[in-house]
Protein backbone atom coordinates (compact mmCIF):
# COMPACT_ATOMS: atom_id res chain seq x y z
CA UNK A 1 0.00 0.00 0.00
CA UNK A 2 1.27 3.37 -0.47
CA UNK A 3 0.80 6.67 1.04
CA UNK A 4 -2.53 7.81 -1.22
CA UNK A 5 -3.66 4.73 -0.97
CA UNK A 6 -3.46 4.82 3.09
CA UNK A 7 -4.72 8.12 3.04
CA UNK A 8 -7.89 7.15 0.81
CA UNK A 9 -8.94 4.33 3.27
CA UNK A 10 -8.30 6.12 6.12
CA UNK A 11 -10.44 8.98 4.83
CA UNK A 12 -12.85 6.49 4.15
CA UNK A 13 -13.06 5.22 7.42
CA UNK A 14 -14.94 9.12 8.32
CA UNK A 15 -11.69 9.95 9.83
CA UNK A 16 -10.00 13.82 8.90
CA UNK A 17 -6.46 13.63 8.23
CA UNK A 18 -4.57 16.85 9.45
CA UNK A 19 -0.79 15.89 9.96
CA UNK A 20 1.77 13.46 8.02
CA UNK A 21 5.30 12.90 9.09
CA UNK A 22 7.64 10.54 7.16
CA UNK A 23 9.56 8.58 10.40
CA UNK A 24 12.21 7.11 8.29
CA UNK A 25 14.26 8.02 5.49
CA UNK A 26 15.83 4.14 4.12
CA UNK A 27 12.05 2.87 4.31
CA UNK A 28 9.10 4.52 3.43
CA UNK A 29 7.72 5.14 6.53
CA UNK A 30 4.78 7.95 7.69
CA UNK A 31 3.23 9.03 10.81
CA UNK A 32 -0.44 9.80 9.89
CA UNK A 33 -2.53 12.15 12.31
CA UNK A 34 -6.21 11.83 12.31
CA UNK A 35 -9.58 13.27 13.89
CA UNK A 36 -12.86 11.96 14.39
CA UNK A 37 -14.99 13.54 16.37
CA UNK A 38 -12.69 15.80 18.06
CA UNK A 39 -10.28 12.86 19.02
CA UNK A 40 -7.42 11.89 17.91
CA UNK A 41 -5.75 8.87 16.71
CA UNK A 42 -2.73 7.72 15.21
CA UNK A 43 -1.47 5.75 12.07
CA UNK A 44 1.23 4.14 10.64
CA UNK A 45 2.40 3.53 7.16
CA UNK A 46 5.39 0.92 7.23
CA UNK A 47 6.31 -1.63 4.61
CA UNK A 48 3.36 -1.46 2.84
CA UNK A 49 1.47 -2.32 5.57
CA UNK A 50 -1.17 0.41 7.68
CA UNK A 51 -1.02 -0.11 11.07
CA UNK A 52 -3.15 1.95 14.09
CA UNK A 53 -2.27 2.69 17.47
CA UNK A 54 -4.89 1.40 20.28
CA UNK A 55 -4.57 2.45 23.79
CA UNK A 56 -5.97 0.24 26.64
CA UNK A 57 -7.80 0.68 29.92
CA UNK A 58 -3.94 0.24 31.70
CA UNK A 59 -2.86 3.62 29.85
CA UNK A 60 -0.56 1.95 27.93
CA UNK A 61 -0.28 1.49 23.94
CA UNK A 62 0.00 -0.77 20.93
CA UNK A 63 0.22 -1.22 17.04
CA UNK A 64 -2.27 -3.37 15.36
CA UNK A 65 -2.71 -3.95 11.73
CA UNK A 66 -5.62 -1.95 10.32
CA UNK A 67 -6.71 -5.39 8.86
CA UNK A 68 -7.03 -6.84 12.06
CA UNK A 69 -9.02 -4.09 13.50
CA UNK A 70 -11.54 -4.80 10.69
C-alpha cells in the first residue's frame, strides 16, 4: 500500500487527516494524524502495511494492523 492509498482508506473510514510525518528516510515510513470527532488517533504507514495505534484501559499502547481491527 502506499501513502494515497493509506490516506484514501483512512479517509474512508470518516476519519479527517490533518498531519503526516515521514519517520524514516531508508524505508518509506509515515506518521499519519487523524480526527474523528474531536479525538485523535494515530497511524502508521510501514512496509506497505497500515497499522493503528490502540490504547488500553492500563494507559498503555500498541500497534495493530488496520486489517485486524476490521
Amino acid at each position: 500500500m502506499k501513502l494515497d492509498e493509506a490516506l484514501q482508506l483512512i479517509k474512508g473510514l470518516g476519519y479527517t487527516v490533518w498531519k503526516t510525518k515521514r519517520i524514516s528516510r531508508l524505508r518509506k515510513s509515515y506518521l499519519i494524524r487523524a480526527i474523528n470527532s474531536d479525538k485523535e488517533y494515530r497511524f502508521m504507514l510501514d512496509r506497505g502495511k497500515l497499522y493503528k495505534k490502540i490504547p488500553l484501559k492500563s494507559g498503555g499502547e500498541f500497534w495493530a494492523e488496520l486489517e485486524e481491527i476490521r
